[in-house]
PDB file of N, CA and C in Angstrom:
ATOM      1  N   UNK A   1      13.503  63.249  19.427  1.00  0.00           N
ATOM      2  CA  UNK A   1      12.136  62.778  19.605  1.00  0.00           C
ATOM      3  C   UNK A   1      11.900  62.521  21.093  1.00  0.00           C
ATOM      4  N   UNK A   2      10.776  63.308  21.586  1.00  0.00           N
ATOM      5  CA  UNK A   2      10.816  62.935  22.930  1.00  0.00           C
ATOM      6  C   UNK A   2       9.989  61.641  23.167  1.00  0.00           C
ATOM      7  N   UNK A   3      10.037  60.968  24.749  1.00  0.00           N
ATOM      8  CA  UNK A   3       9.178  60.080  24.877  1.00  0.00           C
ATOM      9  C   UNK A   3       7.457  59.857  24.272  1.00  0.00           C
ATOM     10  N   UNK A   4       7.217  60.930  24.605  1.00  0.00           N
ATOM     11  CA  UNK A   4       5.692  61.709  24.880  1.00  0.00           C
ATOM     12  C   UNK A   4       5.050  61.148  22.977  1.00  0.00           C
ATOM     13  N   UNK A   5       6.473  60.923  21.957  1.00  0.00           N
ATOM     14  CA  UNK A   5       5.858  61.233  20.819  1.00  0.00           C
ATOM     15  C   UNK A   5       5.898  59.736  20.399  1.00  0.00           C
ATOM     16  N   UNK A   6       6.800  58.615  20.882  1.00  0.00           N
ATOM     17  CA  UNK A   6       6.151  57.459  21.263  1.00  0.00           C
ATOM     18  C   UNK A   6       5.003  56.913  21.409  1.00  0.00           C
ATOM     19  N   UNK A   7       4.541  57.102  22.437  1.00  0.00           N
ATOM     20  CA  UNK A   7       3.457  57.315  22.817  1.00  0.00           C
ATOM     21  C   UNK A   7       2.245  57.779  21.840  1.00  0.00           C
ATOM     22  N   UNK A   8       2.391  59.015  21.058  1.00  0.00           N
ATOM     23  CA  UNK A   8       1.666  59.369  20.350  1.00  0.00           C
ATOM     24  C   UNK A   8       1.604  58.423  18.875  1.00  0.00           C
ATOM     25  N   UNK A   9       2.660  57.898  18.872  1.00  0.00           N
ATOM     26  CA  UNK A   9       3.121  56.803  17.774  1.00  0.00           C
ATOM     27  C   UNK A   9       2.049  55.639  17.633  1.00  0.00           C
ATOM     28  N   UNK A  10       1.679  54.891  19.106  1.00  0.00           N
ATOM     29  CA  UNK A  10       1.267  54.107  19.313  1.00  0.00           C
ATOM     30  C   UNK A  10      -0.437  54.422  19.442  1.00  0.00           C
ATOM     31  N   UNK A  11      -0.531  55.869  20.188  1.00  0.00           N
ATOM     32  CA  UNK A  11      -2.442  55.797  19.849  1.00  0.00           C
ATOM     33  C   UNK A  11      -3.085  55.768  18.643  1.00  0.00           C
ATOM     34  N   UNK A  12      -1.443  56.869  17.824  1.00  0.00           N
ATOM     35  CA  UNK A  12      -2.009  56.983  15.919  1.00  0.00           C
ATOM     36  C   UNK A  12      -2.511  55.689  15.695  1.00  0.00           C
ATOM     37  N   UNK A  13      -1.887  54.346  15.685  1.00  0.00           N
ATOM     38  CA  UNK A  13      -1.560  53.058  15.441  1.00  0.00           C
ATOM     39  C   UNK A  13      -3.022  52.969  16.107  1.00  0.00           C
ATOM     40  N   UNK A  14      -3.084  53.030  16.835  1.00  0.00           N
ATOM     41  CA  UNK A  14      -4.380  52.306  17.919  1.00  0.00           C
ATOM     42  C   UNK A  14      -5.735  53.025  17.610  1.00  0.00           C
ATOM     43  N   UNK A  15      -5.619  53.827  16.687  1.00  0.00           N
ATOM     44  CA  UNK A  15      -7.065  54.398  16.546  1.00  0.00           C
ATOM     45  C   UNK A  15      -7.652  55.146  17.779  1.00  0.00           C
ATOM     46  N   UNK A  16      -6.670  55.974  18.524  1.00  0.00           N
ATOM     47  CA  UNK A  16      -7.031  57.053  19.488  1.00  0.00           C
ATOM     48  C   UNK A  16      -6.834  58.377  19.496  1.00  0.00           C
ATOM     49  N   UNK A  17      -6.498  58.488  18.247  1.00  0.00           N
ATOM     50  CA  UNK A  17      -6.524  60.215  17.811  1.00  0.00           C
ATOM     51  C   UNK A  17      -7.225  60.697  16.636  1.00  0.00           C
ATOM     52  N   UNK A  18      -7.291  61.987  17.098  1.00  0.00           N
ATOM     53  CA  UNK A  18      -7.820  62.742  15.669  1.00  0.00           C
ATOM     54  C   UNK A  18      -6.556  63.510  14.951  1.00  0.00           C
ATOM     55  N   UNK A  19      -6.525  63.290  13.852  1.00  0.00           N
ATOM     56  CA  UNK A  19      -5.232  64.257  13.690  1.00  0.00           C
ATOM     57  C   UNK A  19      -5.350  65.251  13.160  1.00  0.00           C
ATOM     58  N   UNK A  20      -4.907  66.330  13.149  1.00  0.00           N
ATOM     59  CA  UNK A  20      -5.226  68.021  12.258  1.00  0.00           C
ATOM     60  C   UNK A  20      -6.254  68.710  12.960  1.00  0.00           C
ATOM     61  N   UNK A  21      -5.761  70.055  13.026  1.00  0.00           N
ATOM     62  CA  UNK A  21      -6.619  70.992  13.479  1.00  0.00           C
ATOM     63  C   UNK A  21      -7.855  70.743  13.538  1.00  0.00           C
ATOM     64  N   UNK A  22      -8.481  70.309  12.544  1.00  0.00           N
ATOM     65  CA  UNK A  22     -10.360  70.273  12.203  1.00  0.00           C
ATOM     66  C   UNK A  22     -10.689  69.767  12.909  1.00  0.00           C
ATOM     67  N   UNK A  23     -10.097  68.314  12.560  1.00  0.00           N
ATOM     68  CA  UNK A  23     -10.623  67.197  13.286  1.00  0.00           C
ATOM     69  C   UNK A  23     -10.231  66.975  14.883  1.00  0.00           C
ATOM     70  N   UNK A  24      -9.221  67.847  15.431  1.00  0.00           N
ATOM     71  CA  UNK A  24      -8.705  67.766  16.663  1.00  0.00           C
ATOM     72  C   UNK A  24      -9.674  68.299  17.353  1.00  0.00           C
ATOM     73  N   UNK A  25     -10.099  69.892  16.877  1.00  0.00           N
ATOM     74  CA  UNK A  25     -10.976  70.508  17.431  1.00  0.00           C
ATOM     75  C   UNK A  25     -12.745  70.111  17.525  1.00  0.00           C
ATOM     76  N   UNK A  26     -12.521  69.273  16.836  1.00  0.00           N
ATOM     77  CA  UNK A  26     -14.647  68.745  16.586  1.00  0.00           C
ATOM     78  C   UNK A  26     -14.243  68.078  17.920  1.00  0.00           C
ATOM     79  N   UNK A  27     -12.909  67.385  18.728  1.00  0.00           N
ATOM     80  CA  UNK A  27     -13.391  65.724  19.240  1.00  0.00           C
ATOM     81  C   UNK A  27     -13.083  66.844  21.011  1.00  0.00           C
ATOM     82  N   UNK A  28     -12.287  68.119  20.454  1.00  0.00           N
ATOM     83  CA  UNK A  28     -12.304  68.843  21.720  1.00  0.00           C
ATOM     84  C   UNK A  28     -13.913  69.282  22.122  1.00  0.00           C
ATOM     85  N   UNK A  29     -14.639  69.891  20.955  1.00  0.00           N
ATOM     86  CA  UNK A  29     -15.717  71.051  21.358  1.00  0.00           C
ATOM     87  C   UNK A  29     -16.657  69.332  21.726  1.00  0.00           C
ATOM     88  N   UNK A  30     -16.573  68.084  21.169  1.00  0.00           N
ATOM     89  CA  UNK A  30     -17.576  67.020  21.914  1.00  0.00           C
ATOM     90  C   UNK A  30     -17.293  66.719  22.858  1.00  0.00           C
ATOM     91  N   UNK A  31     -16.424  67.065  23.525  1.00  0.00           N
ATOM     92  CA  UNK A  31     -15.991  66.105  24.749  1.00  0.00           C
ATOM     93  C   UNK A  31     -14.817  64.733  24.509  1.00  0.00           C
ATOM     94  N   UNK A  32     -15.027  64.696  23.428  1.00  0.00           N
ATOM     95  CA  UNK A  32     -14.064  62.920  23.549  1.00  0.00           C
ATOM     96  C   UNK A  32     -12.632  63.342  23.434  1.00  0.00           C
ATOM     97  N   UNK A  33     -12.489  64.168  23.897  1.00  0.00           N
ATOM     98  CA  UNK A  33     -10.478  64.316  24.111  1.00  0.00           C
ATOM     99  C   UNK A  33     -10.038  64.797  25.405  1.00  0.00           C
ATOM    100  N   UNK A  34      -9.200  63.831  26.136  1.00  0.00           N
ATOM    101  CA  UNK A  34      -8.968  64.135  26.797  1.00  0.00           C
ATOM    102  C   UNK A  34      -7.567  64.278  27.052  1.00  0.00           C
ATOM    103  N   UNK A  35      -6.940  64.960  25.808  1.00  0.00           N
ATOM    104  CA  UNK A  35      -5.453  65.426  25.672  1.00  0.00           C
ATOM    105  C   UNK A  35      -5.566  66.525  24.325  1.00  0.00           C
ATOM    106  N   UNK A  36      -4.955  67.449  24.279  1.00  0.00           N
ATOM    107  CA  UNK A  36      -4.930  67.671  23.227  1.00  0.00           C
ATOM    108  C   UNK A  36      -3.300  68.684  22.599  1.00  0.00           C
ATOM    109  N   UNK A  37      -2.568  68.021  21.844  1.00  0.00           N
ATOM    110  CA  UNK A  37      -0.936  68.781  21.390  1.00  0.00           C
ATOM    111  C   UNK A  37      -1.565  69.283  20.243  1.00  0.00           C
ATOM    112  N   UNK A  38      -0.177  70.606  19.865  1.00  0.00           N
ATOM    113  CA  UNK A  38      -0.396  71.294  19.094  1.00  0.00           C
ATOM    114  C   UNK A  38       1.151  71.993  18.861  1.00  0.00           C
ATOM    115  N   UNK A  39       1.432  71.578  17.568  1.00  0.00           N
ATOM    116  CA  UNK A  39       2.817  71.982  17.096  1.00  0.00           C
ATOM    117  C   UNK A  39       3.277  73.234  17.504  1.00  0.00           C
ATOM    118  N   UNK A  40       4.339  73.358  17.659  1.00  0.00           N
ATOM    119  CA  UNK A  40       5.048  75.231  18.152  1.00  0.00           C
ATOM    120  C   UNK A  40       4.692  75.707  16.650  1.00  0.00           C
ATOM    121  N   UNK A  41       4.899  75.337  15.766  1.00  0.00           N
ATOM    122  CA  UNK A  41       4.906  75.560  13.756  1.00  0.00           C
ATOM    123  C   UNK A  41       3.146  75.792  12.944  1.00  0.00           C
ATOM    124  N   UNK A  42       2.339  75.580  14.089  1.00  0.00           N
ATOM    125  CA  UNK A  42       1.506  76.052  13.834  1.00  0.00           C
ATOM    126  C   UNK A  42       0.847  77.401  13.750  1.00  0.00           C
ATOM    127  N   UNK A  43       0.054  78.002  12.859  1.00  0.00           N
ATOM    128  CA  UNK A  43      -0.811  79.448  12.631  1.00  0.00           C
ATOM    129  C   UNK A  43      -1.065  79.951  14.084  1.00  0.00           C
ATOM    130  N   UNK A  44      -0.878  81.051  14.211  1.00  0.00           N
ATOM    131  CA  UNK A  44      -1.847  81.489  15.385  1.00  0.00           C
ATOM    132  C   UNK A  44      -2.973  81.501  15.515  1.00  0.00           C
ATOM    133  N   UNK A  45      -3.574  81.531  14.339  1.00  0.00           N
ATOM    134  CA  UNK A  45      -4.989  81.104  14.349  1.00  0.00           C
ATOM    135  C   UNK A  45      -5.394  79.884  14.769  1.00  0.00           C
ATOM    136  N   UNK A  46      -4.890  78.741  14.462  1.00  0.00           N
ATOM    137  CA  UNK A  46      -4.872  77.523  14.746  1.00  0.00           C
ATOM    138  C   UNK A  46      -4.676  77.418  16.649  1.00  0.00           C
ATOM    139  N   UNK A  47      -3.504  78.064  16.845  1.00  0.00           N
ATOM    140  CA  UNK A  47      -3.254  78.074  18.301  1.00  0.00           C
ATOM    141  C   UNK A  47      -4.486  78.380  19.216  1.00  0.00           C
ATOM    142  N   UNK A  48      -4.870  79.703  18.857  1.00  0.00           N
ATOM    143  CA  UNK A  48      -6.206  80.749  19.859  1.00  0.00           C
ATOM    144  C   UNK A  48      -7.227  79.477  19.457  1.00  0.00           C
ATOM    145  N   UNK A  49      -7.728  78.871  18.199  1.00  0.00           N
ATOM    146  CA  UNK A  49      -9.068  77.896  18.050  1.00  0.00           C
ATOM    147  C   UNK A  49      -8.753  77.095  19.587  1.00  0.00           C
ATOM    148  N   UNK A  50      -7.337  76.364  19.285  1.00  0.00           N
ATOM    149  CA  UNK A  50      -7.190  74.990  19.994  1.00  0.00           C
ATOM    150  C   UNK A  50      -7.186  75.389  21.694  1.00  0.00           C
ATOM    151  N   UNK A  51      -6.518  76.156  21.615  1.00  0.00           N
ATOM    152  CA  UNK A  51      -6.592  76.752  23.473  1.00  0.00           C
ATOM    153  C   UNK A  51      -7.940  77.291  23.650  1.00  0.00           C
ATOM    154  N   UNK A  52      -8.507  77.903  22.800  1.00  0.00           N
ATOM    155  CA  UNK A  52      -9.846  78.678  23.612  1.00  0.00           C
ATOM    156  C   UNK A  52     -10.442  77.237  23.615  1.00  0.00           C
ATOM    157  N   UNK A  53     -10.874  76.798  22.729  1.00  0.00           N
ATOM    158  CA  UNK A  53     -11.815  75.151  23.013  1.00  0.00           C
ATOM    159  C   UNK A  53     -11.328  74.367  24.154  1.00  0.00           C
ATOM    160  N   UNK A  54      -9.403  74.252  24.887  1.00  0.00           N
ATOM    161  CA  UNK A  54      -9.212  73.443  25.669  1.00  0.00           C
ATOM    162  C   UNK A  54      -9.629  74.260  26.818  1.00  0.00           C
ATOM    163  N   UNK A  55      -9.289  75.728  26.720  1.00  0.00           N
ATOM    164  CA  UNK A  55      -9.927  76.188  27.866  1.00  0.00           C
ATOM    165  C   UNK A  55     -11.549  76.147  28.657  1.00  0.00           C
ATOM    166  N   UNK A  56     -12.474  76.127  27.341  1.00  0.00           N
ATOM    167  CA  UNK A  56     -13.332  75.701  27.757  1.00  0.00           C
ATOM    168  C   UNK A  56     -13.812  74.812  28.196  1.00  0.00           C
ATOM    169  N   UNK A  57     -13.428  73.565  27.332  1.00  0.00           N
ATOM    170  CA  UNK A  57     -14.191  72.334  28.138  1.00  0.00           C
ATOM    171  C   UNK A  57     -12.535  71.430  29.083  1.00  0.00           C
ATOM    172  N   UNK A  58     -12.047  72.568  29.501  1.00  0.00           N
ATOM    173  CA  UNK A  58     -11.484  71.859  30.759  1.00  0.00           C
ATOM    174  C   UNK A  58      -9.726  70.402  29.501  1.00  0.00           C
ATOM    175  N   UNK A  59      -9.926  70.673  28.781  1.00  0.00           N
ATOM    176  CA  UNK A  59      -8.696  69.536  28.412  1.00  0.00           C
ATOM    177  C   UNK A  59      -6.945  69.669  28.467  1.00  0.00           C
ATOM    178  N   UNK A  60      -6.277  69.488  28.717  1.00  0.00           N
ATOM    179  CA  UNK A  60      -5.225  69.466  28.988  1.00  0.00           C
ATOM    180  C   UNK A  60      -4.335  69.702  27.507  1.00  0.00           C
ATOM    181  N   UNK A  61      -3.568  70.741  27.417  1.00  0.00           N
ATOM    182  CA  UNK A  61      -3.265  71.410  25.740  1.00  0.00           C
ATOM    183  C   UNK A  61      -1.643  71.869  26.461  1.00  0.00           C
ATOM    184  N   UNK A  62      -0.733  70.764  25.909  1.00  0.00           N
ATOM    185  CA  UNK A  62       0.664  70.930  25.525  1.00  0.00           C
ATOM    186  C   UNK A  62       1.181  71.145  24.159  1.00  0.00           C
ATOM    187  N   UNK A  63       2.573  71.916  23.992  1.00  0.00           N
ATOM    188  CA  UNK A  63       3.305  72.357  22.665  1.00  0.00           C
ATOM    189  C   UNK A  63       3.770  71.348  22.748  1.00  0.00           C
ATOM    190  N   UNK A  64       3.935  71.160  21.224  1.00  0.00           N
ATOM    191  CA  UNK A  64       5.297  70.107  21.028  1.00  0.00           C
ATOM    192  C   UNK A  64       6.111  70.833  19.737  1.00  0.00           C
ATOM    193  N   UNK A  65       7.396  70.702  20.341  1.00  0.00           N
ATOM    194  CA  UNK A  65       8.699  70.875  19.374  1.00  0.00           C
ATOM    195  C   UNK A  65       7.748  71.146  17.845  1.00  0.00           C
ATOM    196  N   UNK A  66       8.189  71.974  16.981  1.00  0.00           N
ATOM    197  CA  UNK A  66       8.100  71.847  15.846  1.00  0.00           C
ATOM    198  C   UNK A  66       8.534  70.359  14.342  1.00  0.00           C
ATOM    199  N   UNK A  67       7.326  69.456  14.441  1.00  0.00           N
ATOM    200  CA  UNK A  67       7.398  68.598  13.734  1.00  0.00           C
ATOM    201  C   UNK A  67       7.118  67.479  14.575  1.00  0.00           C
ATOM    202  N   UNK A  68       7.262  67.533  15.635  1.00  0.00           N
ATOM    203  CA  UNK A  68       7.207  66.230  16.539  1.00  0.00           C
ATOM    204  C   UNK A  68       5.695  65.456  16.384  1.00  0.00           C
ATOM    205  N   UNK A  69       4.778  65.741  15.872  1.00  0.00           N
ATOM    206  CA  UNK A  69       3.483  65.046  15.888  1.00  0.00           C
ATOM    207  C   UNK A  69       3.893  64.580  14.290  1.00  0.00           C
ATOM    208  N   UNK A  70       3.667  65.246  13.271  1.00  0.00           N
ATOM    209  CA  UNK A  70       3.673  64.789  11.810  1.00  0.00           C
ATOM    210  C   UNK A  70       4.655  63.640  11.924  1.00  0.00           C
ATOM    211  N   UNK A  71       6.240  64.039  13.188  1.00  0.00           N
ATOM    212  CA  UNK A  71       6.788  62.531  12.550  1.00  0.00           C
ATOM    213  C   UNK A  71       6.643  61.312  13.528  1.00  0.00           C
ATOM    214  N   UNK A  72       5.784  61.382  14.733  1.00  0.00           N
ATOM    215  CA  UNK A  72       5.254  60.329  15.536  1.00  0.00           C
ATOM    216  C   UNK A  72       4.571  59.640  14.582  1.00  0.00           C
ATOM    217  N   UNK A  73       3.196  60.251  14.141  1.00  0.00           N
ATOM    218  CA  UNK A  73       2.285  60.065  13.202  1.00  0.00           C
ATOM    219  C   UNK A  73       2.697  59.123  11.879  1.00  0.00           C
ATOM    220  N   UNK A  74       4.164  59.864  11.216  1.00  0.00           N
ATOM    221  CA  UNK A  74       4.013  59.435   9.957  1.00  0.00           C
ATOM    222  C   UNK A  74       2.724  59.713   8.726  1.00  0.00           C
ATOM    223  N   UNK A  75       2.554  61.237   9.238  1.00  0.00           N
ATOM    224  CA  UNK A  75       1.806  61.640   8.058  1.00  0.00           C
ATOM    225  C   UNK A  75       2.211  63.069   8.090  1.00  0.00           C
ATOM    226  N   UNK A  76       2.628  63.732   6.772  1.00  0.00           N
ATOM    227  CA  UNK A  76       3.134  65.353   7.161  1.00  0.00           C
ATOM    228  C   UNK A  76       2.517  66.476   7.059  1.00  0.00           C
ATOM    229  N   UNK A  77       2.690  67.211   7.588  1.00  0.00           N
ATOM    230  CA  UNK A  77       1.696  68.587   7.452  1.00  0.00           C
ATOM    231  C   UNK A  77       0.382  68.884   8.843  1.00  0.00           C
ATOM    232  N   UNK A  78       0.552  67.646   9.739  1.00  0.00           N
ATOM    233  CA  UNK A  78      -0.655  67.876  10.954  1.00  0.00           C
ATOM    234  C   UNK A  78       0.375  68.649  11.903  1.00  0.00           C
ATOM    235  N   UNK A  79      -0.454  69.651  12.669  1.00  0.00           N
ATOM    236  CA  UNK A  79      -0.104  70.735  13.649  1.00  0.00           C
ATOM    237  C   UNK A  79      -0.886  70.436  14.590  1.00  0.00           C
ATOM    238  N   UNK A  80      -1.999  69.308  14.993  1.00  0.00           N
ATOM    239  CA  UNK A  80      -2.561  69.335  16.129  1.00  0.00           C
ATOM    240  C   UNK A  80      -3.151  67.651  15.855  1.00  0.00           C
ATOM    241  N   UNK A  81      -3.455  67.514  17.287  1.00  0.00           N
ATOM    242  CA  UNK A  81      -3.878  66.352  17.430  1.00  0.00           C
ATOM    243  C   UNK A  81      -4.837  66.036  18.771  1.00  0.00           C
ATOM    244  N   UNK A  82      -5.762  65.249  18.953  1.00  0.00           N
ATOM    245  CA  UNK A  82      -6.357  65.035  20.484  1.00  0.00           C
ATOM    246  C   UNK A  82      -6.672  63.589  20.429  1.00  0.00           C
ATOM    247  N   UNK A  83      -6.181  63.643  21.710  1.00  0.00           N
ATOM    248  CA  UNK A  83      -5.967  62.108  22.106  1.00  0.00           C
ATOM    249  C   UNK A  83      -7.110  61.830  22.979  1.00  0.00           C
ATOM    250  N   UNK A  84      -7.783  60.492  22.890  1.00  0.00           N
ATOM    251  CA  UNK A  84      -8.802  60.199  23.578  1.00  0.00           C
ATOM    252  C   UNK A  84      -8.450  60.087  24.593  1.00  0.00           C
ATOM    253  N   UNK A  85      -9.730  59.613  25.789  1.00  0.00           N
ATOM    254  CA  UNK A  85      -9.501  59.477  27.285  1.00  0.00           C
ATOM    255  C   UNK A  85      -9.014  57.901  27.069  1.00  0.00           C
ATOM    256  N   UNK A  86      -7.970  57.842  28.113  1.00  0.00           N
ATOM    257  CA  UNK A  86      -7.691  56.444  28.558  1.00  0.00           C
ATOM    258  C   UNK A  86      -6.270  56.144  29.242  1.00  0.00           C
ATOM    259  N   UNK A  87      -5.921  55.099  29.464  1.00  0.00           N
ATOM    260  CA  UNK A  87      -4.455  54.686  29.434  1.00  0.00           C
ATOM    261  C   UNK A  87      -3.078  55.055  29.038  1.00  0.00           C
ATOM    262  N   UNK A  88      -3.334  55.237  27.562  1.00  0.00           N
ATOM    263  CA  UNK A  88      -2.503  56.128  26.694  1.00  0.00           C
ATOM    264  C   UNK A  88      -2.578  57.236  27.083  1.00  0.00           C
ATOM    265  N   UNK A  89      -3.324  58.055  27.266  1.00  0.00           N
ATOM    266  CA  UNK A  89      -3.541  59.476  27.153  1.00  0.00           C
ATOM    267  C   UNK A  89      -2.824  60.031  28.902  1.00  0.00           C
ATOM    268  N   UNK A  90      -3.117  58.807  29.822  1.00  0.00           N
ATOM    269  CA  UNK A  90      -3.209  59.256  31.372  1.00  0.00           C
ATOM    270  C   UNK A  90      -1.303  59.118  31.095  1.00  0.00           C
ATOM    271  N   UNK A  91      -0.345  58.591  30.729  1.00  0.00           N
ATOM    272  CA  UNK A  91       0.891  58.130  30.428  1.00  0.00           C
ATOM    273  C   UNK A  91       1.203  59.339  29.902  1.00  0.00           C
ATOM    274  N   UNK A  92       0.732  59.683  28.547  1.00  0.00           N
ATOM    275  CA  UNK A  92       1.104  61.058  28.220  1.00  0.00           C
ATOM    276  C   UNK A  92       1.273  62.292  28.582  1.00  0.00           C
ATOM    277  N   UNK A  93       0.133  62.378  29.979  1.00  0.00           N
ATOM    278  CA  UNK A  93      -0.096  63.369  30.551  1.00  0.00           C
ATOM    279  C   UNK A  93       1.057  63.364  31.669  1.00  0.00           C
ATOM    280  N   UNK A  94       1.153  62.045  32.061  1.00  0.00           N
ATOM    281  CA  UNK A  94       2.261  62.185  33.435  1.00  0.00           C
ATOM    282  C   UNK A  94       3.872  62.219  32.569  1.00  0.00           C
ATOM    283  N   UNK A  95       3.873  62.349  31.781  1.00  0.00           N
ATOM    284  CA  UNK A  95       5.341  62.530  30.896  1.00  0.00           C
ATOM    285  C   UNK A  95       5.129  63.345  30.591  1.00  0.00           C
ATOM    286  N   UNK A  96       4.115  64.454  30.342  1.00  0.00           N
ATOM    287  CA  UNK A  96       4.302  66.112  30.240  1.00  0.00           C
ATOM    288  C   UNK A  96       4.136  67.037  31.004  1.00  0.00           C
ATOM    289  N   UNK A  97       4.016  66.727  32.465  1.00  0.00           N
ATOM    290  CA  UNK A  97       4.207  67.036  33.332  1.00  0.00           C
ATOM    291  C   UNK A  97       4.788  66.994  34.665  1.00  0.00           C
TER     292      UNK A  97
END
């Protein structure tokens, strides 16, 4: 488990994510994400949605290990997630890069 999914542990908890593709991608195409992961174990379809949307409106879109979000989370079966702007998210970003 890397650090990064810590972290993701604690926004689940905090009410700063969306979790799953759908819902990852509505909070990308509004603007309110300003992070957004996406499982290696995910569809390619799923992949091209989540990158073309981060490419567009500018958001920052890292892989994570296969499983690493479902078990930050503690819920199974999510392949994507976007993390709001803030504190959390600025931490996440400097630990994935």
């Amino acid at each position: 488990m890397t650090p990064v999914c810590g972290l993701l542990g604690l926004a689940c908890r905090a009410g700063q994510t969306a979790l799953g593709a759908d819902l990852a991608l509505k909070e990308i195409r509004s603007g309110r994400a300003g992070l957004a992961l996406l499982d290696e174990g995910a569809s390619e379809g799923t992949k091209k949605k989540i990158s073309d949307a981060c490419a567009y409106r500018g958001v920052a879109l890292h892989m994570l290990p296969e499983g690493e979000i479902s078990l930050a989370c503690g819920r199974d079966g999510r392949m994507a997630a976007a993390v709001k702007p803030g504190k959390l998210c600025q931490r996440m970003l400097e630990l994935l890069s």
